[in-house]
Protein backbone atom coordinates (compact mmCIF):
# COMPACT_ATOMS: atom_id res chain seq x y z
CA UNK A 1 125.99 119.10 66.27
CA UNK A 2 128.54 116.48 67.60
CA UNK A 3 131.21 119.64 68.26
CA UNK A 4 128.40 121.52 70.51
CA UNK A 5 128.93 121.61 74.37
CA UNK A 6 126.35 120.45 76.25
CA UNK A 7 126.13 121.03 80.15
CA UNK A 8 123.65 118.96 81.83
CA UNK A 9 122.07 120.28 85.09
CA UNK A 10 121.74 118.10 88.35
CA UNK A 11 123.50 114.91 88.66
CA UNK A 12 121.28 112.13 89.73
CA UNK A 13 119.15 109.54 88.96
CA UNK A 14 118.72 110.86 84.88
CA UNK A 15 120.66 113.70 84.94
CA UNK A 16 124.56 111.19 85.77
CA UNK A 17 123.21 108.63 82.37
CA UNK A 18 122.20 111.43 80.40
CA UNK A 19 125.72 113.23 80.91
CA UNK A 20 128.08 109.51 80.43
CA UNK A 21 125.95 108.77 77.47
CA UNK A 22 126.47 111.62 75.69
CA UNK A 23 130.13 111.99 76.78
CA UNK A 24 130.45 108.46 75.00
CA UNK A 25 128.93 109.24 71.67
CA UNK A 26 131.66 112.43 71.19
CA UNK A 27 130.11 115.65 73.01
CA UNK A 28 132.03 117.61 75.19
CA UNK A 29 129.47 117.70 78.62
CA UNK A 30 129.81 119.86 81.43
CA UNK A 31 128.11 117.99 84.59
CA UNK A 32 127.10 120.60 87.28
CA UNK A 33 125.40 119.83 90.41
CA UNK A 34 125.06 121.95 93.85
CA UNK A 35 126.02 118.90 95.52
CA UNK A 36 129.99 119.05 96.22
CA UNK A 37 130.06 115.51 97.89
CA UNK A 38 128.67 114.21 94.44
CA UNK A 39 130.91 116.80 92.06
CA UNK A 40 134.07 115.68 94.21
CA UNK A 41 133.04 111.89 93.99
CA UNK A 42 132.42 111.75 89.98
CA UNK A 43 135.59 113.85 89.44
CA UNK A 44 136.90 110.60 91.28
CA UNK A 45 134.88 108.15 89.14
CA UNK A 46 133.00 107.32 92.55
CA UNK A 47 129.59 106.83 91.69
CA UNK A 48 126.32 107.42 93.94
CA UNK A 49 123.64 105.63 92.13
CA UNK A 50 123.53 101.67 91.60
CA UNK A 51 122.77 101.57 87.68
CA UNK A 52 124.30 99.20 85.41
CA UNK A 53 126.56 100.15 82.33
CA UNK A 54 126.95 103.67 84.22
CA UNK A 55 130.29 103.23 85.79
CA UNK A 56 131.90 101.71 83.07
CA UNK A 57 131.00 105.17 81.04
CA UNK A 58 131.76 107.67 83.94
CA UNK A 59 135.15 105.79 84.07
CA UNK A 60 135.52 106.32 80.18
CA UNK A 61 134.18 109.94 80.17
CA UNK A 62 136.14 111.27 82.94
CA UNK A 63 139.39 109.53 81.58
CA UNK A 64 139.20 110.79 78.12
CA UNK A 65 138.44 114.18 78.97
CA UNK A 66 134.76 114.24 77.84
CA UNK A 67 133.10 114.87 80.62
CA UNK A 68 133.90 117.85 83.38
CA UNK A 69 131.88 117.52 86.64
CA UNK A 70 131.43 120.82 88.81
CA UNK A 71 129.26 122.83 91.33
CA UNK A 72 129.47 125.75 88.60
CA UNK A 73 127.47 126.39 85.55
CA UNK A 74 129.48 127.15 82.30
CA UNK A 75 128.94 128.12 78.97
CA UNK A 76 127.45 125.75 76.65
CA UNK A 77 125.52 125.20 73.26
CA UNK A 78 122.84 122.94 74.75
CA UNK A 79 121.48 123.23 78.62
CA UNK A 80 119.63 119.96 79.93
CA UNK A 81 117.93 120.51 83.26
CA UNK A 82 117.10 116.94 85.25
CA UNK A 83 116.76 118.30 88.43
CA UNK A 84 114.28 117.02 90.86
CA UNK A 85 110.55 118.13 91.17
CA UNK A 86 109.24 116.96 94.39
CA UNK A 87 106.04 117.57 96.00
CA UNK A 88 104.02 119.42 99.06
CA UNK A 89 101.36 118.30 100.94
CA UNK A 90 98.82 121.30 100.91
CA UNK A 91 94.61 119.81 101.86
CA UNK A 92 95.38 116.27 101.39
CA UNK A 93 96.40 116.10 97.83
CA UNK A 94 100.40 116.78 96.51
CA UNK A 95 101.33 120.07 94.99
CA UNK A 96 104.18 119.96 92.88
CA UNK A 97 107.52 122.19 93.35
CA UNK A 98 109.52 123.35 90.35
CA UNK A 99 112.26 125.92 92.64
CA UNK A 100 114.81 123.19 91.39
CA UNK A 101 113.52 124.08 87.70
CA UNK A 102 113.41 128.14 88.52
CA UNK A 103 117.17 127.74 90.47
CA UNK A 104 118.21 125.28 87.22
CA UNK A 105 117.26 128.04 84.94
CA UNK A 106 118.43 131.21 86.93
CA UNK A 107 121.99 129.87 87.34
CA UNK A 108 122.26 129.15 83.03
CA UNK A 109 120.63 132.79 82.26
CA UNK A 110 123.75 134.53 81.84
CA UNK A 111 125.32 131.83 79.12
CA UNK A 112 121.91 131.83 76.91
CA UNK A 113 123.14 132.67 73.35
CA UNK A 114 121.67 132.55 69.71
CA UNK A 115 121.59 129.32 68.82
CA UNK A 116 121.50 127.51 72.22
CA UNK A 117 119.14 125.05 72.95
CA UNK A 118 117.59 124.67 76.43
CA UNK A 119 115.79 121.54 77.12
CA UNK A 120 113.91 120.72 80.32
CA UNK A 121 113.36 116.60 80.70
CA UNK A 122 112.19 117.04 84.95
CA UNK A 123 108.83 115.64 85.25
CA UNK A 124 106.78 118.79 85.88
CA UNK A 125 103.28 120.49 85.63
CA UNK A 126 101.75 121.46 82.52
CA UNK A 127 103.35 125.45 81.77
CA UNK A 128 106.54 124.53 83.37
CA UNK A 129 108.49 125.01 79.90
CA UNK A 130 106.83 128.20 79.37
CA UNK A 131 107.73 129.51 82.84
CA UNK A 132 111.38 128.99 81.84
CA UNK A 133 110.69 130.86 78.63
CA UNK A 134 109.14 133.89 80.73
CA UNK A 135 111.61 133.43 83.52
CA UNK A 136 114.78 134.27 81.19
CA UNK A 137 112.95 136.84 79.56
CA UNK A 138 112.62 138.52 83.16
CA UNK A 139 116.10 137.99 83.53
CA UNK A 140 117.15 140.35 80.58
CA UNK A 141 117.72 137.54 78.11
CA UNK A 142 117.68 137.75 74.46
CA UNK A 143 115.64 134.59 73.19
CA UNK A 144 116.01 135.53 69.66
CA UNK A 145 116.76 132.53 67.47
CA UNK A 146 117.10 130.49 71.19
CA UNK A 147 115.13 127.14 71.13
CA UNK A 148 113.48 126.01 74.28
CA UNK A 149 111.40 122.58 74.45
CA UNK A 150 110.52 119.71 77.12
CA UNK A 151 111.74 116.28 76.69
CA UNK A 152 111.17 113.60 79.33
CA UNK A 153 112.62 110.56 80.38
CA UNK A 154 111.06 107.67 80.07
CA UNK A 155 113.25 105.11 81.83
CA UNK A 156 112.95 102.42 83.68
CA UNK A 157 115.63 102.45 86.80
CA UNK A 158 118.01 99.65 86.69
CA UNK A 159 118.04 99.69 82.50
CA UNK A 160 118.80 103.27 81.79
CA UNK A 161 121.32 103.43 79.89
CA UNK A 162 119.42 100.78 77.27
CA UNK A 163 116.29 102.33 77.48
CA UNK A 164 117.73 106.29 77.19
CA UNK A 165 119.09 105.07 73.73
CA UNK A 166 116.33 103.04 72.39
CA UNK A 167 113.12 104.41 73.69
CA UNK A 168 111.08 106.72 71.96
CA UNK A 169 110.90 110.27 73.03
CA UNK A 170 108.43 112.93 72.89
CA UNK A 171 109.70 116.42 72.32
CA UNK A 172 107.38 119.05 73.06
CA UNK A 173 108.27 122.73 72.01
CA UNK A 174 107.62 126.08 72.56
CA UNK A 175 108.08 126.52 68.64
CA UNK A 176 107.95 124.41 65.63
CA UNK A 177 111.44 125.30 65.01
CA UNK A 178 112.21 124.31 68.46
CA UNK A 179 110.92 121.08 68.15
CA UNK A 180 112.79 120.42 65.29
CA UNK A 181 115.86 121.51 66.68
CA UNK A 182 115.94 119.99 69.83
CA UNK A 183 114.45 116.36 67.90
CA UNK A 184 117.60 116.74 65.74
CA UNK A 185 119.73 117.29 68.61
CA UNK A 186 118.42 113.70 70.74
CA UNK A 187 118.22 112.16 66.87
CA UNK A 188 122.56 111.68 67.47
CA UNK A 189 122.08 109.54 70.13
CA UNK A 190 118.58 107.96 70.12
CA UNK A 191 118.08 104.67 68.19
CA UNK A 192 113.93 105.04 69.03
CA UNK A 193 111.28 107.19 67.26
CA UNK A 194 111.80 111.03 68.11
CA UNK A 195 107.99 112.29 68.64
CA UNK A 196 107.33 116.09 67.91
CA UNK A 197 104.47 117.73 69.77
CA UNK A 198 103.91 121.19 71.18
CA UNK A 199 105.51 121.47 74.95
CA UNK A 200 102.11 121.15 76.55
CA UNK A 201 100.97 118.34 75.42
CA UNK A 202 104.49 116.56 76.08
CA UNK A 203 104.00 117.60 79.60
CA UNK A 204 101.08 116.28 80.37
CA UNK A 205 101.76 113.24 78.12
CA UNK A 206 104.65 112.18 80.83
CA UNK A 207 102.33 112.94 83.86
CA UNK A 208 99.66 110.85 81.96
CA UNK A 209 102.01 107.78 81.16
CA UNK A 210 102.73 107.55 84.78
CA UNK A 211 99.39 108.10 86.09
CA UNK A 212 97.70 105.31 83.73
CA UNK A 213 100.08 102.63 85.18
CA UNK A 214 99.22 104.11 88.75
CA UNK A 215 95.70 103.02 88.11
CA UNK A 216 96.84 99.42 86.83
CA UNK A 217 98.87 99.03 89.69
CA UNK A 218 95.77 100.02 91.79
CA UNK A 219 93.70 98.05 90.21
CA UNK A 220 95.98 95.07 90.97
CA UNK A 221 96.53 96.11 94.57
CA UNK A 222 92.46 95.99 95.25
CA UNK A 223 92.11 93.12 93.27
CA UNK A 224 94.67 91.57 96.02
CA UNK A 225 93.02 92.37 99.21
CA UNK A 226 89.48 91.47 97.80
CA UNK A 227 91.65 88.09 97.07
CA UNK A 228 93.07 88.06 100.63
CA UNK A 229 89.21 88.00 102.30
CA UNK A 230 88.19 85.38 99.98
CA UNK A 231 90.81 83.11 100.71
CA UNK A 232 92.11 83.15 97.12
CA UNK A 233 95.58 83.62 96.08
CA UNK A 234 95.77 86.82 94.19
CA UNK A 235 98.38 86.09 91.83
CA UNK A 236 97.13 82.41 90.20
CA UNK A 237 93.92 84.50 90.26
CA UNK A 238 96.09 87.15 87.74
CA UNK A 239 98.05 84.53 85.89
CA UNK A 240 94.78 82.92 84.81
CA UNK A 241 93.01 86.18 84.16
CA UNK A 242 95.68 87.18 81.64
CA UNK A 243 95.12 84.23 79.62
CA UNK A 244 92.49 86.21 78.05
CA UNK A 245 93.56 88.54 74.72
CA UNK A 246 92.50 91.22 75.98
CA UNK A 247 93.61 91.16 79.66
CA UNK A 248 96.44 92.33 81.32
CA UNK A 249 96.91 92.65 84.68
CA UNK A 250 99.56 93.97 86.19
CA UNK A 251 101.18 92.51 89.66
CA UNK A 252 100.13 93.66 93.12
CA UNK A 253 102.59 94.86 95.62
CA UNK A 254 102.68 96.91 99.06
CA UNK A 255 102.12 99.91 97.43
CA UNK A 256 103.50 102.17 94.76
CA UNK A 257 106.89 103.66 95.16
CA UNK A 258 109.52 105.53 93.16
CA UNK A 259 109.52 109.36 92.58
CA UNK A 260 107.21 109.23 89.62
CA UNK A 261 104.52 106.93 89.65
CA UNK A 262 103.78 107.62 93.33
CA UNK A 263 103.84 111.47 93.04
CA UNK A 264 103.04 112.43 89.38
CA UNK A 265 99.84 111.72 89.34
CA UNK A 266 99.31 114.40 91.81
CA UNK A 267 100.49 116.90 89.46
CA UNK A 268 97.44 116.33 87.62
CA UNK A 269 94.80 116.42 90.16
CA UNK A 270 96.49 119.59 91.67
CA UNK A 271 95.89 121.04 88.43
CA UNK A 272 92.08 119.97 87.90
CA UNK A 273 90.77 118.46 90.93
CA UNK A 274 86.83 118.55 89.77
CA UNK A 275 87.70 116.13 87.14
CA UNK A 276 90.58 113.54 88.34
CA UNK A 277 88.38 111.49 90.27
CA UNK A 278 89.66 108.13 89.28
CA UNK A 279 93.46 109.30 89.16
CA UNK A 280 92.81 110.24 92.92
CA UNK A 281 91.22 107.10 93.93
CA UNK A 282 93.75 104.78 92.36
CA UNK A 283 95.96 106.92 94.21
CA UNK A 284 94.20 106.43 97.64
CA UNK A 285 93.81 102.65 96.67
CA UNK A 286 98.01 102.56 96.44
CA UNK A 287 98.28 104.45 99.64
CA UNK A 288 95.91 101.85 101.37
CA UNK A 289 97.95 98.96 100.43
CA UNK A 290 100.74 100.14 102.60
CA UNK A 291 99.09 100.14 105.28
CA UNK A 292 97.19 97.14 105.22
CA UNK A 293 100.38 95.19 104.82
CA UNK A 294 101.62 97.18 107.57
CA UNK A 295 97.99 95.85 110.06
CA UNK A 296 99.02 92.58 108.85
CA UNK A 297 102.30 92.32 109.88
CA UNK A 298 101.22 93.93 113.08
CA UNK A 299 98.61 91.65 113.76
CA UNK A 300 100.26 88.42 113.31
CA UNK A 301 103.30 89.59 114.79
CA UNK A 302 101.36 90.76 118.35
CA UNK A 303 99.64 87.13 118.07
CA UNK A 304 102.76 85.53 118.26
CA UNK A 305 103.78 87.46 121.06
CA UNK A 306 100.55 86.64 123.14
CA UNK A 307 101.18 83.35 122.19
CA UNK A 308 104.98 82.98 123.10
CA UNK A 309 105.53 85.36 125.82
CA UNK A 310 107.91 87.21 123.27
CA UNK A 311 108.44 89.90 120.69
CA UNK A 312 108.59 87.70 116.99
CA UNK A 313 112.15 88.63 115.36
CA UNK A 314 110.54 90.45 111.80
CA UNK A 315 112.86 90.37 108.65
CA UNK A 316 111.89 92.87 106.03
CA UNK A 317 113.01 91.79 102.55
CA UNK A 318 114.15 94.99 100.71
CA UNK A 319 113.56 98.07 100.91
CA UNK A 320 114.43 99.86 97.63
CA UNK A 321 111.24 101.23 95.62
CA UNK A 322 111.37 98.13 92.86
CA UNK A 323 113.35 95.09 92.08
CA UNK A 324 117.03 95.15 91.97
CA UNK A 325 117.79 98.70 92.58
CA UNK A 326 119.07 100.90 95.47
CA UNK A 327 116.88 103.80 95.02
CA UNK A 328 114.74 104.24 98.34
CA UNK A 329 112.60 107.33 97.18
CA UNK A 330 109.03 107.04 98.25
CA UNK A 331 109.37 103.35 98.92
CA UNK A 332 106.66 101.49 100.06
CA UNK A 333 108.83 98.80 101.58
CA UNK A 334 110.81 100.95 103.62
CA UNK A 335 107.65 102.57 104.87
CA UNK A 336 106.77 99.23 106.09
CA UNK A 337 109.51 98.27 107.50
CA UNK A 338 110.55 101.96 109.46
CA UNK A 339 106.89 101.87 110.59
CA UNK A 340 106.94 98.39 112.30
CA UNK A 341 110.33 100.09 113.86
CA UNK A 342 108.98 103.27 114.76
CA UNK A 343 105.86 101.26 116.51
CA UNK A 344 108.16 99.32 118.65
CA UNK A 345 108.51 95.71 116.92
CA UNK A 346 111.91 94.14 116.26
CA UNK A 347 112.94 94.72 112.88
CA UNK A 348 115.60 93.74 110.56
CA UNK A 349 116.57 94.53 107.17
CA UNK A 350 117.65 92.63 103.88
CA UNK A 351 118.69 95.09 101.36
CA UNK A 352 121.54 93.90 98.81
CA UNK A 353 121.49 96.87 97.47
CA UNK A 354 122.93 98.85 100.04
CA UNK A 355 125.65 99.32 102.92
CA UNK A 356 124.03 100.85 105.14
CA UNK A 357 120.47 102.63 106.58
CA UNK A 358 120.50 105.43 109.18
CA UNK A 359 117.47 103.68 111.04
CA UNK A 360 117.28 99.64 110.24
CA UNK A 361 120.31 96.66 111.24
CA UNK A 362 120.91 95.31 107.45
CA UNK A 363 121.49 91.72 108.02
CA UNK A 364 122.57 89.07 105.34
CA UNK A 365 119.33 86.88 103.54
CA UNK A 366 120.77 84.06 105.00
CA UNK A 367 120.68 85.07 108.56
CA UNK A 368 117.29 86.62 107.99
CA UNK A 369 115.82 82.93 106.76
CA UNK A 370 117.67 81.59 109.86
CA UNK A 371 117.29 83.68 112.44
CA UNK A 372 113.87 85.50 111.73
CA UNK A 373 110.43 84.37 113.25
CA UNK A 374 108.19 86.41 110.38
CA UNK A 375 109.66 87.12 106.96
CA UNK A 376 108.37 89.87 104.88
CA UNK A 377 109.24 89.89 101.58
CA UNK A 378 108.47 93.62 100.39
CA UNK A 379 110.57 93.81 97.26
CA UNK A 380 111.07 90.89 94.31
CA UNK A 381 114.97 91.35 94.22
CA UNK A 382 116.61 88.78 92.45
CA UNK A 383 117.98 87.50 95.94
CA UNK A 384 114.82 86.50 96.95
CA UNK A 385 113.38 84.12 94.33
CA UNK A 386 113.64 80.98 96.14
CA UNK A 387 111.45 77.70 95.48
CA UNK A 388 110.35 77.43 99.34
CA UNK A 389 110.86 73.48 99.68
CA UNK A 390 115.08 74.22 98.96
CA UNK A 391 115.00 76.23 101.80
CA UNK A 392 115.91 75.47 105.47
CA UNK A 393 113.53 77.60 107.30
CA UNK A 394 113.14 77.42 111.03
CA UNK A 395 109.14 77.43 111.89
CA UNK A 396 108.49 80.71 110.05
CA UNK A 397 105.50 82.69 108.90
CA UNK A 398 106.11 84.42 105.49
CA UNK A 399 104.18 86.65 103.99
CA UNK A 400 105.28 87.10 100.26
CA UNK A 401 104.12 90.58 99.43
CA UNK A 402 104.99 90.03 95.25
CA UNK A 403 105.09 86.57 94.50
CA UNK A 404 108.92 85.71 95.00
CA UNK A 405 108.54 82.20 96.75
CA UNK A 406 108.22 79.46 93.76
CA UNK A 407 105.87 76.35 94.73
């Protein structure tokens, strides 16, 4: 299996680890992406994610010939698709999109060949492995002895590369045999437990994953504004709470970002709304969050200006979707902070993260602490763990959003 070609389709997030990692354990991958600005970047070792460990490898792979980057799909012995899957708005609830999946599959239709395996690992709606199965079929292909099966990701952003070797993974099937094949073919590279289930089920497993932590998080986000009213501080309320066995509550934030846990969960309800009445709510309660951090900065922030005569200076701290990333999709912080701009406040930005935003002034943490009358911290980077009494703060109001400030 080692000699087989493998061309992995869309470049990003999943799709860029996938391709280095395998480069580095001896296949010959073929990156494609439609993107040229990306293609011409990798083929320069220029990366355009922050992930750790994956720039070392690109460096590696490019340099020793293992891995090819284009905007043009060749022929290979094992297609992975990792393109994106976003979703529409359609009567208040998300629908998901899968043209990136039906484009992904199109442009590999005239390589298929007996023995190829095609493996889709983009989050998607229950049937979306089939569809690719009918799809080719429309397309003239001969599936004969061709084994098609979903696989996917399970990552965490920020430990990829670890967590893509030694995390379990589900594959799901259209065939026994393809299960088996395509479990062989991860078994080279993955140190964790290779699951085999029929392609359904591993759909809906991924979408389910996602959509139980959704309600945690939910659950932790109420918790906090229930907490907020009582004049009790949410998270010595949680740290107590989970001194029981059998509790385990998860930390509040200002809402859930990222492009699975905030949108996957949708993909379920759009496919039995009757029935996913606590998936929805947990994903209204998330939603809510947001903007009650957002009233609260507002309201403090136009008290202070009744009170001084002048606009407060607001810092937002981070605005990436989690800790110690630079991935902004469907953040929750940078929905805070771009509404408090949009709505007229003065806003700055700490993101360490990145260079540069098309809307927001990015100023340093230490001019922020110095220079800011209200301090919002909306993301638990590492930059922002402070013990509050080492600090020089000017007379400040902070609200810590996710417990960064140490008593």
């Amino acid at each position: 299996m080692k000699k087989k070609t493998v061309c992995v389709i869309g470049l990003g997030y999943i799709g860029l680890p996938t391709a280095v990692l395998l480069a580095n354990n001896g296949f010959s991958v073929f990156g494609y992406d439609t993107n040229n600005k990306i293609v011409k970047n990798l083929n320069k070792k220029i990366l355009h994610i922050v992930e750790p460990n994956v720039d070392k490898l690109l460096k590696t792979a490019i340099s020793k010939g293992r891995l090819k980057v284009s905007n043009k799909v060749v022929k290979c012995d094992v297609y992975i698709i990792c393109v994106p899957t976003p979703a529409n708005k359609k009567n208040n609830i998300y629908v998901p999109n899968i043209d990136y999946v039906i484009a992904a599959t199109k442009s590999i239709a005239p390589f298929i060949k007996k023995g190829d395996l095609i493996i889709l690992e983009s989050t998607c709606p229950v049937g979306s492995t089939k569809k690719i199965e009918d799809l080719l079929i429309k397309e003239g292909v001969n599936l004969k002895d061709v084994y098609i099966a979903y696989c996917p990701e399970r990552v965490l952003p920020g430990n990829i590369i670890k967590e893509l070797i030694e995390n379990d993974r589900i594959v799901g099937g259209l065939s026994l045999k393809s299960s088996k094949k395509v479990s062989s073919f991860y078994s080279l590279f993955v140190k964790g437990k290779i699951i085999q289930t029929d392609a359904k089920s591993a759909e809906l497993c991924k979408l389910t994953e996602n959509s139980f932590r959704d309600v945690n998080i939910a659950f932790a986000n109420e918790l906090s504004m229930i907490c907020e009213n009582l004049g009790i501080d949410v998270f010595n309320l949680i740290k107590i709470a989970n001194k029981h066995p059998r509790v385990n509550i998860l930390q509040p934030g200002v809402g859930v970002g990222g492009h699975c846990i905030a949108i996957d969960p949708w993909f379920i309800v759009s496919e039995d709304f009757k029935n996913s009445k606590l998936i929805q709510k947990a994903r209204e309660v998330n939603e809510f969050k947001t903007k009650w951090v957002i009233k609260k900065i507002k309201t403090y922030a136009d008290e202070f200006a009744i009170k001084k005569g002048i606009k407060p200076k607001i810092a937002c701290l981070g605005l990436a979707f989690k800790p110690d990333i630079d991935d902004l999709r469907e953040s929750k912080a940078l929905k805070v902070a771009e509404t408090l701009f949009d709505d007229g406040y003065k806003v700055t930005a700490v993101e360490p993260n990145i260079s540069s935003h098309n809307k927001l002034d990015l100023i340093s943490f230490t001019n922020a602490i110095e220079d800011s009358d209200i301090i919002c911290i909306l993301v638990k980077h590492k930059e922002f763990i402070f013990t509050k009494s080492k600090k020089k703060l000017r007379p400040t109001k902070i609200f810590d959003f996710c417990n960064a400030i140490k008593q």
